[in-house]
ModelCIF file with pLDDT and N, C-alpha, C, O atoms, coordinates in Angstrom:
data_MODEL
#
_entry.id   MODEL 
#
_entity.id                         1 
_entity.type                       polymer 
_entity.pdbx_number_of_molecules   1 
#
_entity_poly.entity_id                      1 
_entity_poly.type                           'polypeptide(L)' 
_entity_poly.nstd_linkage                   no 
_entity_poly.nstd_monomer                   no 
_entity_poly.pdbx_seq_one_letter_code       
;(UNK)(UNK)(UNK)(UNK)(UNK)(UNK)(UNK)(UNK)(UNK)(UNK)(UNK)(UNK)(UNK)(UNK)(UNK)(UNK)
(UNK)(UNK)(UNK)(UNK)(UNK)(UNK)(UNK)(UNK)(UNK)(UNK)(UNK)(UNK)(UNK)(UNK)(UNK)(UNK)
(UNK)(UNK)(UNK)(UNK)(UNK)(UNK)(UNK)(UNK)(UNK)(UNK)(UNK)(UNK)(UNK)(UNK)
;
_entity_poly.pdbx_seq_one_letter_code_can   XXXXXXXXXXXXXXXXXXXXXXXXXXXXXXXXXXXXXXXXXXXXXX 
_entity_poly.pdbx_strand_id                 A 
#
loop_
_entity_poly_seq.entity_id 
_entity_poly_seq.num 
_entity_poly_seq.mon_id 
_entity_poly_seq.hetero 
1 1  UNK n 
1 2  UNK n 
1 3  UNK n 
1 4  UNK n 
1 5  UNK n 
1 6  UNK n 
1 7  UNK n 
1 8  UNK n 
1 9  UNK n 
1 10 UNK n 
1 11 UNK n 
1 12 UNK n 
1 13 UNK n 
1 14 UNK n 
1 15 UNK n 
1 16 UNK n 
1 17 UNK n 
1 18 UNK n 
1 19 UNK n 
1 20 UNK n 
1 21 UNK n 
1 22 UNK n 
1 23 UNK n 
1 24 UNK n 
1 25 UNK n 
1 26 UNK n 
1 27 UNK n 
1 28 UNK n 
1 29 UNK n 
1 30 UNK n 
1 31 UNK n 
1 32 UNK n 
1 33 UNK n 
1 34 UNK n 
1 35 UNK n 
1 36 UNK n 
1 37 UNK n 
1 38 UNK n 
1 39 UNK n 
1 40 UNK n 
1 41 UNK n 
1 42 UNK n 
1 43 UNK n 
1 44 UNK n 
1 45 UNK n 
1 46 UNK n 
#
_struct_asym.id          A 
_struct_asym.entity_id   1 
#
loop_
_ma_qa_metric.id 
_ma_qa_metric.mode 
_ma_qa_metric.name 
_ma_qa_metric.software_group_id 
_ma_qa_metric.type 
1 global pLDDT . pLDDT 
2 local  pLDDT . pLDDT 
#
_ma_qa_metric_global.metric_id      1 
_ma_qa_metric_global.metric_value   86.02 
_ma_qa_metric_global.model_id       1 
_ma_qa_metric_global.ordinal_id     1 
#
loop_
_ma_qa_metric_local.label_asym_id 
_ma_qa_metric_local.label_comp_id 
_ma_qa_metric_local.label_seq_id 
_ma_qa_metric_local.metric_id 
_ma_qa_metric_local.metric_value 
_ma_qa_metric_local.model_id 
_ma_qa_metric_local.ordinal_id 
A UNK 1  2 80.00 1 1  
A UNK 2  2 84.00 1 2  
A UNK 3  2 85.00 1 3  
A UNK 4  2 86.00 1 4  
A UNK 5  2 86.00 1 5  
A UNK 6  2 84.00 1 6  
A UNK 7  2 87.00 1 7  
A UNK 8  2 85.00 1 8  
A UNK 9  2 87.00 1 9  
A UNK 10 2 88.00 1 10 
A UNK 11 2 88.00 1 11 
A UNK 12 2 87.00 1 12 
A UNK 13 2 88.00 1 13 
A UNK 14 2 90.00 1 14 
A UNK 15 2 88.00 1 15 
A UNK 16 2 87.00 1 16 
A UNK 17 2 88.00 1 17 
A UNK 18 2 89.00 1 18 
A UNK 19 2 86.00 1 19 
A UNK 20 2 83.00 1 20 
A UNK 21 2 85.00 1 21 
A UNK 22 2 84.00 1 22 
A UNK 23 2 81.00 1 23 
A UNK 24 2 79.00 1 24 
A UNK 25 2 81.00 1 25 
A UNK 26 2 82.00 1 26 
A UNK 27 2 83.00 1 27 
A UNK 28 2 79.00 1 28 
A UNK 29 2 84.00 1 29 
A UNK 30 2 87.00 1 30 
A UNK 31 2 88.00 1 31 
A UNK 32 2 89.00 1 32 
A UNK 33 2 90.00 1 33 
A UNK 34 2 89.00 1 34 
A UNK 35 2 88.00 1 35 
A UNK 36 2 88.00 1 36 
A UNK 37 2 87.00 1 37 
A UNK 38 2 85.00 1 38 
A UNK 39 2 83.00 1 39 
A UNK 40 2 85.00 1 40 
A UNK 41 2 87.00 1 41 
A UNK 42 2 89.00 1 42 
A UNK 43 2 89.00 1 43 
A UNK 44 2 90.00 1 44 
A UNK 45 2 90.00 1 45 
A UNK 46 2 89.00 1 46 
#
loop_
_atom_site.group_PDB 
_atom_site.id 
_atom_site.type_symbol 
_atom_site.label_atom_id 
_atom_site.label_alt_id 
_atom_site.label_comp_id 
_atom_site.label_asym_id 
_atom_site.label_entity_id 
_atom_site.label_seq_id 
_atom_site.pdbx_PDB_ins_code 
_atom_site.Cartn_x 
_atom_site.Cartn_y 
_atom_site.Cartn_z 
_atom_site.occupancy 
_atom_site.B_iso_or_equiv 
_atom_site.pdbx_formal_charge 
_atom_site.auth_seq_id 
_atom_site.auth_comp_id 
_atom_site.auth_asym_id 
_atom_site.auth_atom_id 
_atom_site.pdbx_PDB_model_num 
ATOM 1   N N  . UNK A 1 1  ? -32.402 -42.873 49.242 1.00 80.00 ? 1  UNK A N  1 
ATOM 2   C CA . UNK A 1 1  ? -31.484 -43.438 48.237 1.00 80.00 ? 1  UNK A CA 1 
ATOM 3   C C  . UNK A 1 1  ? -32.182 -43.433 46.881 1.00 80.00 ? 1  UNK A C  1 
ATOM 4   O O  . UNK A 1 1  ? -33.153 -44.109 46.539 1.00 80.00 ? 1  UNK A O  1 
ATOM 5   N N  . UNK A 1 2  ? -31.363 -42.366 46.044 1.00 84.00 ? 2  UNK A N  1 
ATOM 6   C CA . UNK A 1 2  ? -32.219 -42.644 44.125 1.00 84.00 ? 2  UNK A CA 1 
ATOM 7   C C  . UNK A 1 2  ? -31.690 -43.416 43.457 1.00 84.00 ? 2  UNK A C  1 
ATOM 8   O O  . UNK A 1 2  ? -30.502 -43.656 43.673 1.00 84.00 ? 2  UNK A O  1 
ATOM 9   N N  . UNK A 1 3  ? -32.243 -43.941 42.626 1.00 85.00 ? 3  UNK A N  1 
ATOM 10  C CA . UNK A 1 3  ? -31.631 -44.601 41.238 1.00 85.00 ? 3  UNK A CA 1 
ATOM 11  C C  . UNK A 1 3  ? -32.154 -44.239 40.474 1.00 85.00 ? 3  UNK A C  1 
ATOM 12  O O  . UNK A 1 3  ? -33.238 -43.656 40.504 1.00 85.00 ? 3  UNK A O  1 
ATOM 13  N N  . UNK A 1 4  ? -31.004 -44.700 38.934 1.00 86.00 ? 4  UNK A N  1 
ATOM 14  C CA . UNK A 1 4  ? -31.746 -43.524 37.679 1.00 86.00 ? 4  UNK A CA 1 
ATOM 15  C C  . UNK A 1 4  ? -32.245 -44.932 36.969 1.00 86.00 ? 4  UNK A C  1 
ATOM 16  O O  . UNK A 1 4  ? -31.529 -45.920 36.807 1.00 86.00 ? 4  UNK A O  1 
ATOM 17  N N  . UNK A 1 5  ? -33.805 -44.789 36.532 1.00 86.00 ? 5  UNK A N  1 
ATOM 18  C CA . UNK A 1 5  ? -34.604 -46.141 36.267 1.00 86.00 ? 5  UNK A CA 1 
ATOM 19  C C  . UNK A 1 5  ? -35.546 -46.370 35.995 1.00 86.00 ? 5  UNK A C  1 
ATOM 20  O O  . UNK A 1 5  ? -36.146 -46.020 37.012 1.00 86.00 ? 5  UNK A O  1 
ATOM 21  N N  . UNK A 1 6  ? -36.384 -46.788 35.242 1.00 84.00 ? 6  UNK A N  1 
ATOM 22  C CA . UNK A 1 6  ? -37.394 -46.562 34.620 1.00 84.00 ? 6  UNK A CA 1 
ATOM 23  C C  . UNK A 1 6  ? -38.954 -46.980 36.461 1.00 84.00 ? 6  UNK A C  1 
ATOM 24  O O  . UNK A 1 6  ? -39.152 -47.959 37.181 1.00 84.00 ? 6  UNK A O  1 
ATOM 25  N N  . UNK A 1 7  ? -39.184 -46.458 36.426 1.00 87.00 ? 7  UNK A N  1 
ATOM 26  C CA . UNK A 1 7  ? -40.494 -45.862 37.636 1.00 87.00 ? 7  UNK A CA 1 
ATOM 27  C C  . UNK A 1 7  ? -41.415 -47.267 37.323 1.00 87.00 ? 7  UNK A C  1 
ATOM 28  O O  . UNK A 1 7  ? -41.587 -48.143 38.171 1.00 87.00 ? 7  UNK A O  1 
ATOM 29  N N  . UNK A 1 8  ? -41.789 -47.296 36.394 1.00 85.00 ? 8  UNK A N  1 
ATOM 30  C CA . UNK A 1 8  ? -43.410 -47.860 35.748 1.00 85.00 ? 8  UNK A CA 1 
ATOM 31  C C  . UNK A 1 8  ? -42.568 -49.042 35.270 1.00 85.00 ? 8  UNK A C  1 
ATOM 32  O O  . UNK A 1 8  ? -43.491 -49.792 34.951 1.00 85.00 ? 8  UNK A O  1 
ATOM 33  N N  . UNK A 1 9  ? -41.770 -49.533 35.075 1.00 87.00 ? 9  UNK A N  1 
ATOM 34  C CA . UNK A 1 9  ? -41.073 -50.921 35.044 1.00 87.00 ? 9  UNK A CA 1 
ATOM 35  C C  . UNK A 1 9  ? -40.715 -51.522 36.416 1.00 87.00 ? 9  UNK A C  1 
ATOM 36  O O  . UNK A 1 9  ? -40.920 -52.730 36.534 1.00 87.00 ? 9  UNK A O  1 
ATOM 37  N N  . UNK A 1 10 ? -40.183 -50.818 37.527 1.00 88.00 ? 10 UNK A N  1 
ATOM 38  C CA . UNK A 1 10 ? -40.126 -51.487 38.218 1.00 88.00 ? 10 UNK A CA 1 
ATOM 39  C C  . UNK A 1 10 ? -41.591 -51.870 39.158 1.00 88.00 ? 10 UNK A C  1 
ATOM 40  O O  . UNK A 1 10 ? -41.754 -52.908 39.799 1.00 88.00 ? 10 UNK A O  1 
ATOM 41  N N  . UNK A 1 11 ? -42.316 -51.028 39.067 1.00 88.00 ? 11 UNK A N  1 
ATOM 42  C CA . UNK A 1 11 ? -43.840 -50.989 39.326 1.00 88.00 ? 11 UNK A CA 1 
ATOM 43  C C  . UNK A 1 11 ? -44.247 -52.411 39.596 1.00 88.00 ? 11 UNK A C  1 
ATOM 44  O O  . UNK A 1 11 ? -44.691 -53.115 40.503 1.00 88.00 ? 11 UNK A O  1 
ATOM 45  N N  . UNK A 1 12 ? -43.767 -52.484 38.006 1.00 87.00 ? 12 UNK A N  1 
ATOM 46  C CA . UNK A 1 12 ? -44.814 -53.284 37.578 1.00 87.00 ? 12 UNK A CA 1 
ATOM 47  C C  . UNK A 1 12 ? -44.338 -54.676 37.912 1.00 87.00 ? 12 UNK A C  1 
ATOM 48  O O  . UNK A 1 12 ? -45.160 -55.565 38.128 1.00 87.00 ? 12 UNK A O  1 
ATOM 49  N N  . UNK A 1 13 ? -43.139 -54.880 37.959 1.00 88.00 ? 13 UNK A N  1 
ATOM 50  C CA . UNK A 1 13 ? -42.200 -55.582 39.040 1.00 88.00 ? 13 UNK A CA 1 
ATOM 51  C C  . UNK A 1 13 ? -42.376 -55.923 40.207 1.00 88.00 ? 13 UNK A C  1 
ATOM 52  O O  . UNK A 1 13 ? -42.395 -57.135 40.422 1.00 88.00 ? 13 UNK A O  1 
ATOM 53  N N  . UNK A 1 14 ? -42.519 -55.209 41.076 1.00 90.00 ? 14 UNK A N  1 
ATOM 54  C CA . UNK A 1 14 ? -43.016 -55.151 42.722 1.00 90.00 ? 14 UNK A CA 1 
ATOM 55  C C  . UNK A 1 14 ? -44.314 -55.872 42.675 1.00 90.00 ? 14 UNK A C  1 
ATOM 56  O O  . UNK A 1 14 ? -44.659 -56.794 43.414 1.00 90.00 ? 14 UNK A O  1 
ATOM 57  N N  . UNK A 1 15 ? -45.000 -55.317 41.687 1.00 88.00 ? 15 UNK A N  1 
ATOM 58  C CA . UNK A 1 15 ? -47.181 -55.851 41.539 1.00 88.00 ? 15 UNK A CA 1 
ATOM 59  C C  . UNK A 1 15 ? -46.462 -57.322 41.548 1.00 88.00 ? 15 UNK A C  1 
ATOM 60  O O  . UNK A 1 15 ? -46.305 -58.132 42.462 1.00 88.00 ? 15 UNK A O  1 
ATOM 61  N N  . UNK A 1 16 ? -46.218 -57.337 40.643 1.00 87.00 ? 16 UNK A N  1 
ATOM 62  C CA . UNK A 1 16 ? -46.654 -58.956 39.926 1.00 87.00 ? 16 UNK A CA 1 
ATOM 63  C C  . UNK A 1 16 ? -45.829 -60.139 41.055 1.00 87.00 ? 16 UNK A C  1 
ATOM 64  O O  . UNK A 1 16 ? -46.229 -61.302 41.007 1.00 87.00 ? 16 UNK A O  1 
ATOM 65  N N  . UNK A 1 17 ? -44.541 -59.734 42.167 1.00 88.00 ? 17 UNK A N  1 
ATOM 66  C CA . UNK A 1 17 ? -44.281 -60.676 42.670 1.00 88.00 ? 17 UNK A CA 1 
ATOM 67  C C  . UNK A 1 17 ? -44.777 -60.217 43.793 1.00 88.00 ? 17 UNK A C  1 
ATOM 68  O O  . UNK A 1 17 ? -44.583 -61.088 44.641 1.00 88.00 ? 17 UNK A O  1 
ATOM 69  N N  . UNK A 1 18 ? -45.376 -59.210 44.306 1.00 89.00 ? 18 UNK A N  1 
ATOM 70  C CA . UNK A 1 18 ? -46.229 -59.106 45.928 1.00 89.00 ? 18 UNK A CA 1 
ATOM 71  C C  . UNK A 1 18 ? -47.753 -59.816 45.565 1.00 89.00 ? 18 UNK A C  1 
ATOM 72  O O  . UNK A 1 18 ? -48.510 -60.337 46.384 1.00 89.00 ? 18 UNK A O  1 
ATOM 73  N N  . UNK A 1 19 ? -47.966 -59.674 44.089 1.00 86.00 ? 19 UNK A N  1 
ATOM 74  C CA . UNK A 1 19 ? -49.414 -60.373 44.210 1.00 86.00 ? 19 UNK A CA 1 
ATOM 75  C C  . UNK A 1 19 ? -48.985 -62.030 44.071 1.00 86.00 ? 19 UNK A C  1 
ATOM 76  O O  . UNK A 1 19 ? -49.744 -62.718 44.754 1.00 86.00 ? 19 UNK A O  1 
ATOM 77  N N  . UNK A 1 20 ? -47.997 -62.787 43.381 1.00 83.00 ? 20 UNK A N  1 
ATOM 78  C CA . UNK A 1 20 ? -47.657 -63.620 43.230 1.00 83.00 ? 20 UNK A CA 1 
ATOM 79  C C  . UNK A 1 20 ? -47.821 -64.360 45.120 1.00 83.00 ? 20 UNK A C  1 
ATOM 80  O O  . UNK A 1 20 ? -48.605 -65.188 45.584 1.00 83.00 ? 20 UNK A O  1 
ATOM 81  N N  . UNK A 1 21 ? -46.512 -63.454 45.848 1.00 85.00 ? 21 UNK A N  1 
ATOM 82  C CA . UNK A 1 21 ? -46.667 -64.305 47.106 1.00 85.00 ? 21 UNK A CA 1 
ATOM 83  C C  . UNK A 1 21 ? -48.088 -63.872 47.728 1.00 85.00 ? 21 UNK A C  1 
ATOM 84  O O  . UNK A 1 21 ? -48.201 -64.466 48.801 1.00 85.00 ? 21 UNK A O  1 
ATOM 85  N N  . UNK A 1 22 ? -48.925 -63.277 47.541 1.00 84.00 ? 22 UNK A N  1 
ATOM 86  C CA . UNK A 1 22 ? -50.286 -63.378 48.215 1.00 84.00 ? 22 UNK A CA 1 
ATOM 87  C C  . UNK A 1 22 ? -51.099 -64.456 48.105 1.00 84.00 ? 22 UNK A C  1 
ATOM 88  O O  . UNK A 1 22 ? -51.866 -64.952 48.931 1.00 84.00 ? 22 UNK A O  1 
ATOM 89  N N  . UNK A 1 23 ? -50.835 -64.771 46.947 1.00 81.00 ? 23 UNK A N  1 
ATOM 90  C CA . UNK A 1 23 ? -51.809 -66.022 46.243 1.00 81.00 ? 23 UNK A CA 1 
ATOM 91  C C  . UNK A 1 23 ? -51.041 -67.117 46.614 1.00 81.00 ? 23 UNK A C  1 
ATOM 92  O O  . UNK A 1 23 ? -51.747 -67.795 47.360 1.00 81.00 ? 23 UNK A O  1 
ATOM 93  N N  . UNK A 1 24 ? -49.992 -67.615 46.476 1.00 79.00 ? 24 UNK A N  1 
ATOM 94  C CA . UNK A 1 24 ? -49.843 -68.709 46.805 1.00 79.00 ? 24 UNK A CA 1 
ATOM 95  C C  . UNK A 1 24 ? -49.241 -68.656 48.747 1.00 79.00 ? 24 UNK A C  1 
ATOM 96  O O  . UNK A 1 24 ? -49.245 -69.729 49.351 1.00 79.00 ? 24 UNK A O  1 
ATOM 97  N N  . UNK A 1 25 ? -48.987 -67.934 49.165 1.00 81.00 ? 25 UNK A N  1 
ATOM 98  C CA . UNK A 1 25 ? -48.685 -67.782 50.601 1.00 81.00 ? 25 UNK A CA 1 
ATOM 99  C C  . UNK A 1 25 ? -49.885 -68.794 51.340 1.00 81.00 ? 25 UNK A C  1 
ATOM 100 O O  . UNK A 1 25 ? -50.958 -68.863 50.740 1.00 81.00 ? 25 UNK A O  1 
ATOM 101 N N  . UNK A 1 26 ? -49.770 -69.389 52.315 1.00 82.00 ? 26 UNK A N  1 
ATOM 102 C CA . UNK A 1 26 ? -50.855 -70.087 53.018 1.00 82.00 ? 26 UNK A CA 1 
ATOM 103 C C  . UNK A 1 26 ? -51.529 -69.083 53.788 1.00 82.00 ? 26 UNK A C  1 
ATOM 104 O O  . UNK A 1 26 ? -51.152 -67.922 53.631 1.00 82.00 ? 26 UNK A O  1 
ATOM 105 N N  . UNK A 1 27 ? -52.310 -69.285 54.462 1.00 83.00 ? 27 UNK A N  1 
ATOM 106 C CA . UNK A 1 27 ? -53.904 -67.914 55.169 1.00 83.00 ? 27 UNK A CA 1 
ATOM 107 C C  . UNK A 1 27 ? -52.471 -68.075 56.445 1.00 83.00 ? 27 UNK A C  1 
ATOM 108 O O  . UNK A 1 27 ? -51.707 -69.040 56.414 1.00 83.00 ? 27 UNK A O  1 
ATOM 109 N N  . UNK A 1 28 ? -52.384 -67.259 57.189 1.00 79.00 ? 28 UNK A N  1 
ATOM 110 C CA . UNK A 1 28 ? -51.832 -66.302 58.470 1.00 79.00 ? 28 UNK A CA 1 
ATOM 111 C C  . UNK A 1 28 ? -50.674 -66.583 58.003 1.00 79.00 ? 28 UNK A C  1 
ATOM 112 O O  . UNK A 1 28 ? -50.234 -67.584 58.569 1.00 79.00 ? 28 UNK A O  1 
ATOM 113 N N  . UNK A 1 29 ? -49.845 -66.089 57.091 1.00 84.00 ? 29 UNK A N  1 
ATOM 114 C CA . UNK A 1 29 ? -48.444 -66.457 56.776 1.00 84.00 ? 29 UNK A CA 1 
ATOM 115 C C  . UNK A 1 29 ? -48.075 -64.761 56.930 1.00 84.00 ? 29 UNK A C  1 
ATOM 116 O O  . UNK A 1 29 ? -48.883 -63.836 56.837 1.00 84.00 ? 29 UNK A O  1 
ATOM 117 N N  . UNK A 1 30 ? -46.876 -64.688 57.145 1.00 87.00 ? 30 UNK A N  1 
ATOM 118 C CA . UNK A 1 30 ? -46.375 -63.620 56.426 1.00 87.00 ? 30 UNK A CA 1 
ATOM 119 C C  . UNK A 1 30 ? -45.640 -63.201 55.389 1.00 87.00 ? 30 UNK A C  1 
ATOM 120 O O  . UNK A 1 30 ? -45.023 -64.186 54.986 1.00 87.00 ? 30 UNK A O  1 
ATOM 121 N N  . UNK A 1 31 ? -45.247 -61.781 54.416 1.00 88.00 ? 31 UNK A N  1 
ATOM 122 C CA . UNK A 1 31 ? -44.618 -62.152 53.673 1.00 88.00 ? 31 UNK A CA 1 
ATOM 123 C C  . UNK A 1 31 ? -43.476 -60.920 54.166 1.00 88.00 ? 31 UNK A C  1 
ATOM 124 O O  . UNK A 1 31 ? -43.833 -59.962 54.852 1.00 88.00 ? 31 UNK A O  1 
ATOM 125 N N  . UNK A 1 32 ? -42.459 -61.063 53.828 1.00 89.00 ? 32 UNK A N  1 
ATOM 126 C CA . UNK A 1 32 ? -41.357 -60.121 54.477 1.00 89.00 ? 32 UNK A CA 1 
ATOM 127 C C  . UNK A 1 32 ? -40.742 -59.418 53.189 1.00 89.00 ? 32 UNK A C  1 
ATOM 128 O O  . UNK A 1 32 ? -39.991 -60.143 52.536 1.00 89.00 ? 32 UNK A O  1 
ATOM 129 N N  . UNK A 1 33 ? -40.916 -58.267 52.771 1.00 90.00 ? 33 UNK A N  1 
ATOM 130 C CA . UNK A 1 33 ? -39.938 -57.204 51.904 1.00 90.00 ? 33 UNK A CA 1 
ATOM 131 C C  . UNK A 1 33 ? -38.899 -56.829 52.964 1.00 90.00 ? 33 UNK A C  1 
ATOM 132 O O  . UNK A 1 33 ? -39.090 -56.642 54.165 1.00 90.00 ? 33 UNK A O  1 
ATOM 133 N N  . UNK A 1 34 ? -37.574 -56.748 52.154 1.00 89.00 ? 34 UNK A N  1 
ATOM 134 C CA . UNK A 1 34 ? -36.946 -56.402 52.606 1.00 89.00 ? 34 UNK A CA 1 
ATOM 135 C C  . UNK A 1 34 ? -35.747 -55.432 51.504 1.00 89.00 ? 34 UNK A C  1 
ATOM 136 O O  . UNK A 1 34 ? -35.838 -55.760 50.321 1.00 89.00 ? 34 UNK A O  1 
ATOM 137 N N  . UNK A 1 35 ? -35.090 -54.740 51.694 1.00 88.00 ? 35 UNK A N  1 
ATOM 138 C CA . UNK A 1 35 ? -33.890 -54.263 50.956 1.00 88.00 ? 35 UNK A CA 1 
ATOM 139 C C  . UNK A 1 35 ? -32.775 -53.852 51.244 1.00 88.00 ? 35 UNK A C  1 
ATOM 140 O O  . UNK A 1 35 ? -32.829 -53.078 52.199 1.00 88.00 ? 35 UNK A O  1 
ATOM 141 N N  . UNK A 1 36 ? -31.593 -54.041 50.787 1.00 88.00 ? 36 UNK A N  1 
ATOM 142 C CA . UNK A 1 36 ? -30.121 -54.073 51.376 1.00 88.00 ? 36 UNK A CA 1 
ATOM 143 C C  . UNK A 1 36 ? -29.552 -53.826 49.776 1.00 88.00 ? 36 UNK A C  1 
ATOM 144 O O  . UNK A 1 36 ? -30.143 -54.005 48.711 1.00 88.00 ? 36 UNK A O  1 
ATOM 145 N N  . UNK A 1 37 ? -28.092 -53.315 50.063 1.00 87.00 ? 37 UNK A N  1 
ATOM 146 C CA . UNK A 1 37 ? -27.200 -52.562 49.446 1.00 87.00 ? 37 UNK A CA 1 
ATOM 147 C C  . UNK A 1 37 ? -25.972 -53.940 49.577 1.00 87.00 ? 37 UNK A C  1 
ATOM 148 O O  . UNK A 1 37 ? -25.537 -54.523 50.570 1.00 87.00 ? 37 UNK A O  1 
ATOM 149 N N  . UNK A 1 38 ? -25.727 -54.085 48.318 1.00 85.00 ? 38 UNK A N  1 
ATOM 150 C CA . UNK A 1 38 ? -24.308 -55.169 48.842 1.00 85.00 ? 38 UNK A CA 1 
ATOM 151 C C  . UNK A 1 38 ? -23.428 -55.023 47.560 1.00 85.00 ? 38 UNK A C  1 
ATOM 152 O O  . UNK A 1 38 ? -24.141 -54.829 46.575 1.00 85.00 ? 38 UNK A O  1 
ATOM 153 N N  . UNK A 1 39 ? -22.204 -55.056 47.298 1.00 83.00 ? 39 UNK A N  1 
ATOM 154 C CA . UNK A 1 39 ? -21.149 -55.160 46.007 1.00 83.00 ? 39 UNK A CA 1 
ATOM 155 C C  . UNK A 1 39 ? -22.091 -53.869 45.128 1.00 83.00 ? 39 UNK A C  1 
ATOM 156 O O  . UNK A 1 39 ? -22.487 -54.323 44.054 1.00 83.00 ? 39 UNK A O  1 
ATOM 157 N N  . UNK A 1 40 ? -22.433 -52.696 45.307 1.00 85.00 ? 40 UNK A N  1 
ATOM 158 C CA . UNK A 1 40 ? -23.048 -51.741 44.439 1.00 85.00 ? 40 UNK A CA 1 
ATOM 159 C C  . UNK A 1 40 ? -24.385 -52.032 43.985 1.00 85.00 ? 40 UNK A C  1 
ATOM 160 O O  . UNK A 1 40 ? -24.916 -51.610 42.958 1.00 85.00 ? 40 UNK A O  1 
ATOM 161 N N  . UNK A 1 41 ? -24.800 -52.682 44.725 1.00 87.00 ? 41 UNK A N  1 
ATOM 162 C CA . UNK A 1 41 ? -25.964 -53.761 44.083 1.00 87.00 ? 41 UNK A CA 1 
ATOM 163 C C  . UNK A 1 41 ? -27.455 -52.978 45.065 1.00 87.00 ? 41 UNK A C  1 
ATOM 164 O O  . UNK A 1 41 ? -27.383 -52.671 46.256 1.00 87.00 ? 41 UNK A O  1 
ATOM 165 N N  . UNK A 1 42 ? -28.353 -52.847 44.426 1.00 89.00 ? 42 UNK A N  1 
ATOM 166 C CA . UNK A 1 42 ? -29.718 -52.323 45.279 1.00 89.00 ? 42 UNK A CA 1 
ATOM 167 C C  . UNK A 1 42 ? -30.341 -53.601 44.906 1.00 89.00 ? 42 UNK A C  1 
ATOM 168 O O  . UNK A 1 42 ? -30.561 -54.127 43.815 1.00 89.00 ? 42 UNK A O  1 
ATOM 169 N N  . UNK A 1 43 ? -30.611 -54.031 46.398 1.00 89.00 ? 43 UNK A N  1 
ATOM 170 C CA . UNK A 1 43 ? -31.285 -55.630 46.112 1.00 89.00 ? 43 UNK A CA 1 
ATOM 171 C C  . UNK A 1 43 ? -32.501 -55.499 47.091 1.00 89.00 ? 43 UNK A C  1 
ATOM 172 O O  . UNK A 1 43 ? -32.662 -54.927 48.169 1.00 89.00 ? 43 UNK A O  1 
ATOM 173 N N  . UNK A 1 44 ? -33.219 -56.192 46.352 1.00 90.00 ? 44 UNK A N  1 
ATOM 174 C CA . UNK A 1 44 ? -34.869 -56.394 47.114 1.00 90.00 ? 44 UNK A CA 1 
ATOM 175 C C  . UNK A 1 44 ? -35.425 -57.823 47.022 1.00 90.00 ? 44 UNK A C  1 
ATOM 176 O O  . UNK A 1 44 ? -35.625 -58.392 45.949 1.00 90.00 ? 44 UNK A O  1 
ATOM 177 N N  . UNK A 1 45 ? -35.648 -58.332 48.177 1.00 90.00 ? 45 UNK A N  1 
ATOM 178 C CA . UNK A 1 45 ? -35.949 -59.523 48.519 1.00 90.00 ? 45 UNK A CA 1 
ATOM 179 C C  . UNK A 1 45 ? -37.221 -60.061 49.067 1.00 90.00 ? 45 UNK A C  1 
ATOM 180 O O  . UNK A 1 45 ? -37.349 -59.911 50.282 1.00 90.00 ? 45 UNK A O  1 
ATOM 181 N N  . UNK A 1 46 ? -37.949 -60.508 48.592 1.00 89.00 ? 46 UNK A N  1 
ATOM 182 C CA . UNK A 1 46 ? -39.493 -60.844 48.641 1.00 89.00 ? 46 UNK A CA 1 
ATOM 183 C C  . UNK A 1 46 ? -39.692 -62.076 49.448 1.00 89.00 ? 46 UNK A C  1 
ATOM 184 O O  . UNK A 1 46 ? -40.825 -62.525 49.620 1.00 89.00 ? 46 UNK A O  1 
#
């Protein structure tokens, strides 16, 4: 699945909230990405 979108913006997007839940996540936690399609919508859920 493409979208037309700037690459290095969303990048930088993904970094900052996968490092976000690393740091505050507690030690043996997990963290779950996930992504789904809903109302035209490309949604990603951290």
């Amino acid at each position: 699945i493409e979208i037309l979108l700037d690459r290095i913006l969303l990048e930088v997007t993904l970094r900052n909230l996968i490092d976000n839940a690393i740091k505050y996540s507690p030690i043996e936690e997990n963290i779950i990405i996930k992504s789904i399609i809903n109302n035209n919508k490309y949604i990603i859920l951290i």
